[in-house]
Protein backbone atom coordinates (compact mmCIF):
# COMPACT_ATOMS: atom_id res chain seq x y z
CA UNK A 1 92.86 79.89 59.96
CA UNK A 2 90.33 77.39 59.70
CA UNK A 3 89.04 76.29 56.44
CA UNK A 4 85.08 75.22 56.51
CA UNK A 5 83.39 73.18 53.11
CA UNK A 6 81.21 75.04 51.14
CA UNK A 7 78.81 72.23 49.39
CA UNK A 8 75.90 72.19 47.34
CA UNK A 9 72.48 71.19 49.32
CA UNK A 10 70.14 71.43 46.71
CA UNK A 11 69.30 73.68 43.56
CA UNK A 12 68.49 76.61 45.31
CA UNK A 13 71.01 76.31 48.10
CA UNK A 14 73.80 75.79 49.50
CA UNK A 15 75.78 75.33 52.90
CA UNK A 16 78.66 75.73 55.54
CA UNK A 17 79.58 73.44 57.54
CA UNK A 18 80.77 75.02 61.31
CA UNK A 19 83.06 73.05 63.81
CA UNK A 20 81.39 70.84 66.34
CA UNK A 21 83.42 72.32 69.39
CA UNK A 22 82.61 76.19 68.16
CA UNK A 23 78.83 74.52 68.47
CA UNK A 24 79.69 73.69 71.55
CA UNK A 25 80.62 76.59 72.87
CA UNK A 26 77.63 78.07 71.96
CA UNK A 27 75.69 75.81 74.02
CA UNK A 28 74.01 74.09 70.88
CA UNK A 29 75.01 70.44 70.89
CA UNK A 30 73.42 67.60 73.17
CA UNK A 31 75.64 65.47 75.28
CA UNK A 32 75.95 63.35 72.56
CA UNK A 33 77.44 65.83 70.60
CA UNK A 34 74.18 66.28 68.15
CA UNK A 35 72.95 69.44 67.24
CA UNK A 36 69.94 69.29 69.83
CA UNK A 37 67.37 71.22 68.28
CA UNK A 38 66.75 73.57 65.10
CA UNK A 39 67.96 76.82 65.32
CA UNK A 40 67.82 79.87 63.26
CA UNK A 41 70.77 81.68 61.93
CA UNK A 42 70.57 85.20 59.96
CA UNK A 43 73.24 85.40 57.40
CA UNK A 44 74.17 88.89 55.94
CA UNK A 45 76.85 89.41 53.15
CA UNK A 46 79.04 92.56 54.61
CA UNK A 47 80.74 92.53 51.20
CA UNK A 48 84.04 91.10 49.39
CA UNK A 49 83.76 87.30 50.42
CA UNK A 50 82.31 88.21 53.89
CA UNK A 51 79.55 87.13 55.42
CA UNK A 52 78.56 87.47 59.44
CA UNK A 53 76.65 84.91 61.22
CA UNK A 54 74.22 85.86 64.28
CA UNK A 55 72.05 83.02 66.14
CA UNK A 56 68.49 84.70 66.55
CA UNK A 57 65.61 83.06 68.77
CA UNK A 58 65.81 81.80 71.86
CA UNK A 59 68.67 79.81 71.19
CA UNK A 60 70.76 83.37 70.88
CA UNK A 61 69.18 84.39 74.98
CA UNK A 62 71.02 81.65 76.46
């Protein structure tokens, strides 16, 4: 199992960072291997130290 950094961003927030080739796969890196636009992600808490990620937008149609 992967292991992913939880970090502080700000006061009021905080982030994940994801894997670069799981990005990939998903189609949302440039062929530099930059994120390649801003994209929306809706995160839910399903409960117990689980949370699910789903890409909404346009990004999520491609």
């Amino acid at each position: 199992m992967a292991l992913n950094k939880l970090r502080q961003l700000d006061q009021n927030s905080a982030g994940i960072t994801l894997p670069k080739g799981d990005l990939q796969i998903e189609g949302l890196l440039d062929e530099e291997g930059n994120v390649d636009d801003e994209y929306q992600i809706h995160v839910r808490h399903t409960g117990n130290g689980e949370w699910k990620l789903k890409l909404v937008g346009e990004a999520a149609d491609k």
